[in-house]
PDB file of N, CA and C in Angstrom:
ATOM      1  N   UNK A   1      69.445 -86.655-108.807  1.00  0.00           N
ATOM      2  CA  UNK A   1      69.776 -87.823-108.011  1.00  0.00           C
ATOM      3  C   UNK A   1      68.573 -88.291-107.204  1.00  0.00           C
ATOM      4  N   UNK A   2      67.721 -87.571-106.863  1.00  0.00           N
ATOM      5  CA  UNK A   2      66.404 -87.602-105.803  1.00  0.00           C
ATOM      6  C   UNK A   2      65.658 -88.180-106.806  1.00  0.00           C
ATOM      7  N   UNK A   3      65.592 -87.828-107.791  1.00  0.00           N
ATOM      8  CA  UNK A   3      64.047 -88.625-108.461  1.00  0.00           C
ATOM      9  C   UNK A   3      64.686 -89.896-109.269  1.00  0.00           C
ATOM     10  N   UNK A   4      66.072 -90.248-109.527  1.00  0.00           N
ATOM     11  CA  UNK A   4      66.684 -91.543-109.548  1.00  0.00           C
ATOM     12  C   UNK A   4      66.120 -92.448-108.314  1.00  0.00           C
ATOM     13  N   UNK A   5      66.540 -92.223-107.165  1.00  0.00           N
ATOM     14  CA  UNK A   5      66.266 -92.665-105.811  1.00  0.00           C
ATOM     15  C   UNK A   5      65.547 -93.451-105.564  1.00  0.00           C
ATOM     16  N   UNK A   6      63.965 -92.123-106.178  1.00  0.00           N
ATOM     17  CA  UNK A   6      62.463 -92.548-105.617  1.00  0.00           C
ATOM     18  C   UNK A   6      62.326 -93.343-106.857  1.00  0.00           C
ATOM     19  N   UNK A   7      63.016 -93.707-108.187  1.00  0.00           N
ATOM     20  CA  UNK A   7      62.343 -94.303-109.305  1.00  0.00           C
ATOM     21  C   UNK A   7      62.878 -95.942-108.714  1.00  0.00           C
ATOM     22  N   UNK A   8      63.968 -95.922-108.041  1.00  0.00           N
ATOM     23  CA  UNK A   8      64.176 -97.192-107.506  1.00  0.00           C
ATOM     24  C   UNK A   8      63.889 -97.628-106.556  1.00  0.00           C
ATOM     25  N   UNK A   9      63.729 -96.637-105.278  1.00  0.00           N
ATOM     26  CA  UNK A   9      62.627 -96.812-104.250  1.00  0.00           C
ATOM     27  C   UNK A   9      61.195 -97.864-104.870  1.00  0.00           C
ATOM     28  N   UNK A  10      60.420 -97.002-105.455  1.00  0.00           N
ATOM     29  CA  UNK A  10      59.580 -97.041-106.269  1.00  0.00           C
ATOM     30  C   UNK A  10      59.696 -98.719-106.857  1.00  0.00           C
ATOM     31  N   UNK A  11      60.247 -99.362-107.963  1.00  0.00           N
ATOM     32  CA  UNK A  11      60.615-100.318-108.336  1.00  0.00           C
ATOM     33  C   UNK A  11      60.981-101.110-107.052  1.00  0.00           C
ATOM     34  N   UNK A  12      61.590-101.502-106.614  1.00  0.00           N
ATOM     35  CA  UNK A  12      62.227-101.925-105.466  1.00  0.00           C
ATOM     36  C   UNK A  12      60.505-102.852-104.174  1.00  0.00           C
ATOM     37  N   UNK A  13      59.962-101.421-103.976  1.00  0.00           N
ATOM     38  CA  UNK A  13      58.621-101.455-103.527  1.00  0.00           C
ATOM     39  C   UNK A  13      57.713-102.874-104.226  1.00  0.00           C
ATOM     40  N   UNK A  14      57.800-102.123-105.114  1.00  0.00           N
ATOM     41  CA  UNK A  14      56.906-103.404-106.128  1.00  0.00           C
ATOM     42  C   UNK A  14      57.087-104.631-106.652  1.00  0.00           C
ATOM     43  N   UNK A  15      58.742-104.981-106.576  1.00  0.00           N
ATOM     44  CA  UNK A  15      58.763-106.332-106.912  1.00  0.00           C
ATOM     45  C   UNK A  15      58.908-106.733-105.458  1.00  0.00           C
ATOM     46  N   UNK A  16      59.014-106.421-104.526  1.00  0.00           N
ATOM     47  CA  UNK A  16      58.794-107.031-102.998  1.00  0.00           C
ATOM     48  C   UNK A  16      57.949-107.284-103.132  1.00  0.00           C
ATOM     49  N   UNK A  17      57.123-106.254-102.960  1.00  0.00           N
ATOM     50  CA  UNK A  17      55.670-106.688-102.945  1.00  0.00           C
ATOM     51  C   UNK A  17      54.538-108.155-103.376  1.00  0.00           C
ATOM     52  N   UNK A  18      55.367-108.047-104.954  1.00  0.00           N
ATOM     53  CA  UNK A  18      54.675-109.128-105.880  1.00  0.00           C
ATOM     54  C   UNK A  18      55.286-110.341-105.120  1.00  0.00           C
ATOM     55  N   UNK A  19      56.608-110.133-104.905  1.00  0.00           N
ATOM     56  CA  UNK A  19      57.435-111.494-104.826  1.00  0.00           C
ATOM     57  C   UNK A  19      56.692-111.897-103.296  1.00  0.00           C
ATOM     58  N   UNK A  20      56.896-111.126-102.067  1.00  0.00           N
ATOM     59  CA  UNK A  20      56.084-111.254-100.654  1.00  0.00           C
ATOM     60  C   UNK A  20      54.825-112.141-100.815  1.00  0.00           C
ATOM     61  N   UNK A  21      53.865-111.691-101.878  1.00  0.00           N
ATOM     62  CA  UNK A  21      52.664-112.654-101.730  1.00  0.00           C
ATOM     63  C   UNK A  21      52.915-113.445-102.852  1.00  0.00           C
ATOM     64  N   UNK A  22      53.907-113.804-103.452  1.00  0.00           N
ATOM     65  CA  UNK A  22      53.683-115.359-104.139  1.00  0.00           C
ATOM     66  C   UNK A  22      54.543-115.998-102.926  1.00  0.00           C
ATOM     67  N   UNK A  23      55.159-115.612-102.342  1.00  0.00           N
ATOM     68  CA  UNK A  23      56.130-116.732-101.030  1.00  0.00           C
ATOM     69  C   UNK A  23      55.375-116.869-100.135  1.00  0.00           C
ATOM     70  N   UNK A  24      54.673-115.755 -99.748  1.00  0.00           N
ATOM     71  CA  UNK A  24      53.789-116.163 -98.226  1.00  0.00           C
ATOM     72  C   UNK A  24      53.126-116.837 -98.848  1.00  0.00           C
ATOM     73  N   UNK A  25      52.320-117.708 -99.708  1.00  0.00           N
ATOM     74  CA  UNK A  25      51.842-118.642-100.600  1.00  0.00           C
ATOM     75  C   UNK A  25      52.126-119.911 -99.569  1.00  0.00           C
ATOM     76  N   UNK A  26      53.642-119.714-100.271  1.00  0.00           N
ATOM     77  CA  UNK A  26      54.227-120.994 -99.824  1.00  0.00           C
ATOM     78  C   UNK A  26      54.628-120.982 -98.358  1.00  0.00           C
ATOM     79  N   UNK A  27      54.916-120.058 -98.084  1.00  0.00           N
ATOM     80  CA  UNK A  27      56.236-119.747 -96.378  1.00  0.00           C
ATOM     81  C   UNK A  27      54.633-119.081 -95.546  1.00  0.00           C
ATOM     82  N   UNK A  28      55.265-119.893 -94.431  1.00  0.00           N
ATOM     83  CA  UNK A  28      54.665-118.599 -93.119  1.00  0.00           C
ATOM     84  C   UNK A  28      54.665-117.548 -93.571  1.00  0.00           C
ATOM     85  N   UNK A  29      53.354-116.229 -93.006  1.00  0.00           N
ATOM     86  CA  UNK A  29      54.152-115.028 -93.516  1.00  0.00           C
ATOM     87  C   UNK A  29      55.099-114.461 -92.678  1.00  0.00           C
ATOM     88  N   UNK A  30      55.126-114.755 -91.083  1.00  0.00           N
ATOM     89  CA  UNK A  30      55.959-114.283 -90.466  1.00  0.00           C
ATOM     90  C   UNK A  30      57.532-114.064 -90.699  1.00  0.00           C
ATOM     91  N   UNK A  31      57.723-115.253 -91.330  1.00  0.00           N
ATOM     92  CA  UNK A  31      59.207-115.523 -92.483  1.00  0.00           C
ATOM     93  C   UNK A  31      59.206-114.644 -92.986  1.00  0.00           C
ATOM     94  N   UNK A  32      58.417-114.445 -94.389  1.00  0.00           N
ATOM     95  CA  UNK A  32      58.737-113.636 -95.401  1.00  0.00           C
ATOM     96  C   UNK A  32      58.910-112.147 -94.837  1.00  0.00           C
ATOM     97  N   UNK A  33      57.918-112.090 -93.686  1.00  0.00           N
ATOM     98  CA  UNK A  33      57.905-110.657 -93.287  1.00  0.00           C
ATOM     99  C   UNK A  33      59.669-110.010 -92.427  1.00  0.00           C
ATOM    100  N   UNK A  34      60.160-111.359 -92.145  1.00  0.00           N
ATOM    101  CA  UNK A  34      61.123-110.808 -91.283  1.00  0.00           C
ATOM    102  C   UNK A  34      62.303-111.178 -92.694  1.00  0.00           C
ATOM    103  N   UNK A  35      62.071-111.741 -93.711  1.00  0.00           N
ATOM    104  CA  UNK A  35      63.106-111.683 -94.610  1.00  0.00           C
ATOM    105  C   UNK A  35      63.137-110.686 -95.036  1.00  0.00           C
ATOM    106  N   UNK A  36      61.862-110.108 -95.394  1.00  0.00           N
ATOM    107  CA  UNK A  36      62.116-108.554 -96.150  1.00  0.00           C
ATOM    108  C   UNK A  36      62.595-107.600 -95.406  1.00  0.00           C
ATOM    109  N   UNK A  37      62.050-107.548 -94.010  1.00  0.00           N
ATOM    110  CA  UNK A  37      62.514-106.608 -93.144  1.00  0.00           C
ATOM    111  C   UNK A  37      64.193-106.561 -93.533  1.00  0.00           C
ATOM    112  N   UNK A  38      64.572-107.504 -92.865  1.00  0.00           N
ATOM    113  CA  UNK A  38      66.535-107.895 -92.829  1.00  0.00           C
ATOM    114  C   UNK A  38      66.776-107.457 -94.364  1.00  0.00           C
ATOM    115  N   UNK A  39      66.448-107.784 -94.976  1.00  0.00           N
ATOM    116  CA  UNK A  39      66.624-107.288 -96.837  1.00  0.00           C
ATOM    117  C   UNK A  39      67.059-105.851 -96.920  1.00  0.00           C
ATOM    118  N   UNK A  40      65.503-105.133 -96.335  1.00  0.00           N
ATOM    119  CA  UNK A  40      65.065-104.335 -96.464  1.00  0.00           C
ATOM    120  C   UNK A  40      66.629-103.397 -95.881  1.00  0.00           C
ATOM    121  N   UNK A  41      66.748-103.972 -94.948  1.00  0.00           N
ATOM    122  CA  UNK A  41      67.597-102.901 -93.915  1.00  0.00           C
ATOM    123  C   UNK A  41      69.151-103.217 -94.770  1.00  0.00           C
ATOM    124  N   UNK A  42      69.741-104.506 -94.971  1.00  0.00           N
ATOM    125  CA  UNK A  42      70.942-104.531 -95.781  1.00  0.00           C
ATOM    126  C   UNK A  42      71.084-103.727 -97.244  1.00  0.00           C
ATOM    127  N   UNK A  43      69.775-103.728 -97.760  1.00  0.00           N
ATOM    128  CA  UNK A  43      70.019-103.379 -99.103  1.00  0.00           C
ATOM    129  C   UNK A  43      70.218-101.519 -98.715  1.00  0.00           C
ATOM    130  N   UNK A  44      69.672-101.028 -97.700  1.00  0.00           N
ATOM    131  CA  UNK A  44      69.185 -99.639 -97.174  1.00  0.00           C
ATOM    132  C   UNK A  44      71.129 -99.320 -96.590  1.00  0.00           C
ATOM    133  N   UNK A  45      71.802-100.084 -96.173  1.00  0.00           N
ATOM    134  CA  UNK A  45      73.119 -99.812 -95.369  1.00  0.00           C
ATOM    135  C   UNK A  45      73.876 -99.751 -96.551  1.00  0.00           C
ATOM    136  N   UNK A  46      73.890-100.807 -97.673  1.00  0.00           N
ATOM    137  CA  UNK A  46      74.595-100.983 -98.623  1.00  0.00           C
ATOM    138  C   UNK A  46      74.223 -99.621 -99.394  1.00  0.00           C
ATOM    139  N   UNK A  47      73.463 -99.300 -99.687  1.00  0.00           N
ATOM    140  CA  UNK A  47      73.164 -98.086-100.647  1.00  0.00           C
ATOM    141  C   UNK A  47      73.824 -96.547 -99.503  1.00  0.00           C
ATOM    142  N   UNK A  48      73.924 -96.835 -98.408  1.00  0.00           N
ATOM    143  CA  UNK A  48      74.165 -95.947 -97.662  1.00  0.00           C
ATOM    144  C   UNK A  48      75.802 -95.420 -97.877  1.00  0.00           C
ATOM    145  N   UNK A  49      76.705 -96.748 -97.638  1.00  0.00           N
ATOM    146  CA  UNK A  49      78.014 -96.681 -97.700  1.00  0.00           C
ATOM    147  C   UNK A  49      78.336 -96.497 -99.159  1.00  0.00           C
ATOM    148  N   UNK A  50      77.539 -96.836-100.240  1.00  0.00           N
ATOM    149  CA  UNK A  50      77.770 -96.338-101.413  1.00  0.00           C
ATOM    150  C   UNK A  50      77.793 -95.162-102.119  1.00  0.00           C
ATOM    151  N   UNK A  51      76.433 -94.418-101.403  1.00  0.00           N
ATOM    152  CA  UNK A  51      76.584 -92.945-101.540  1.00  0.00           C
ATOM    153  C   UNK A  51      78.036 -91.811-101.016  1.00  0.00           C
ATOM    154  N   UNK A  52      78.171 -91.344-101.881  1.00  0.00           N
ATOM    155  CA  UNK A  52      79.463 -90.281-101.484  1.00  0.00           C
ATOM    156  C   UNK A  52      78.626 -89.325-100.123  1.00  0.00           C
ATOM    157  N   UNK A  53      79.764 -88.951 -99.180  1.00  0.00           N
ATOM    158  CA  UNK A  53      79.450 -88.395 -98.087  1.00  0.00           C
ATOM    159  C   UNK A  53      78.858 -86.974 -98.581  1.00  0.00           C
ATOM    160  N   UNK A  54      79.612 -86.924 -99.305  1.00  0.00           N
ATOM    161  CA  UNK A  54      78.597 -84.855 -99.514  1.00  0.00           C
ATOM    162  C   UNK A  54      77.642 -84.768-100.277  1.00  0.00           C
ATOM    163  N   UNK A  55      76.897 -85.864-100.773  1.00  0.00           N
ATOM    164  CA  UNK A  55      75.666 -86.010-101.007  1.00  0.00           C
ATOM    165  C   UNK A  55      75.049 -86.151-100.242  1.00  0.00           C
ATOM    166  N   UNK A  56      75.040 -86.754 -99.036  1.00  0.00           N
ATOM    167  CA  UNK A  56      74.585 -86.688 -98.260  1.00  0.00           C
ATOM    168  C   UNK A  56      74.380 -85.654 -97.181  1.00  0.00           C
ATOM    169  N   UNK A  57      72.964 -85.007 -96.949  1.00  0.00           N
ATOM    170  CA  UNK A  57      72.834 -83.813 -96.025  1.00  0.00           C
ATOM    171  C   UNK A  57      71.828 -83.993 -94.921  1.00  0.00           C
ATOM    172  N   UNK A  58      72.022 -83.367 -93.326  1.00  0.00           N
ATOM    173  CA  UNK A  58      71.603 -83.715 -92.420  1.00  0.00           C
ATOM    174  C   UNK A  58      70.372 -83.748 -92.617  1.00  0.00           C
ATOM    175  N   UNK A  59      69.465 -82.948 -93.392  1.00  0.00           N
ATOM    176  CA  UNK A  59      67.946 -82.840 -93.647  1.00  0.00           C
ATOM    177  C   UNK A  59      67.434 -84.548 -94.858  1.00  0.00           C
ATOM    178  N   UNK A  60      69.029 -84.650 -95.482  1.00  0.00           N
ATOM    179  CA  UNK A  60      67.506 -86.287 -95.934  1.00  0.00           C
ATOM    180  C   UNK A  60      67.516 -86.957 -95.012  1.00  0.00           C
ATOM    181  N   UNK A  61      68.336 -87.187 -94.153  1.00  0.00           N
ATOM    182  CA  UNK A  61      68.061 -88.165 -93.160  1.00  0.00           C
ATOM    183  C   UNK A  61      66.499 -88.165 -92.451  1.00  0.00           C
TER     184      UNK A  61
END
């Protein structure tokens, strides 16, 4: 399940990335920076409540 995670961590990372500097292109970057942030954190809650509780252990946190 851990190296699933980091392979989408991983992915995840990189099309931000690409996508961040073709928009700050166009957008302020301050925008883009606070869109990803907010992204960043919904997509992070959503994956949270999705995980089953006993997968979850006090040490990944």
């Amino acid at each position: 399940m851990g190296a699933l995670l980091a392979l989408a961590s991983a992915a995840c990372y990189g099309l931000v990335d690409f996508a961040g500097g073709l928009l700050s292109r166009r957008v302020h970057f301050a925008v883009v920076t606070v869109l990803g942030q907010v992204s960043g954190l919904l997509l992070a809650l959503i994956a949270a409540l999705i995980m089953p509780s006993e997968a979850m252990r006090p040490w990944d946190l």
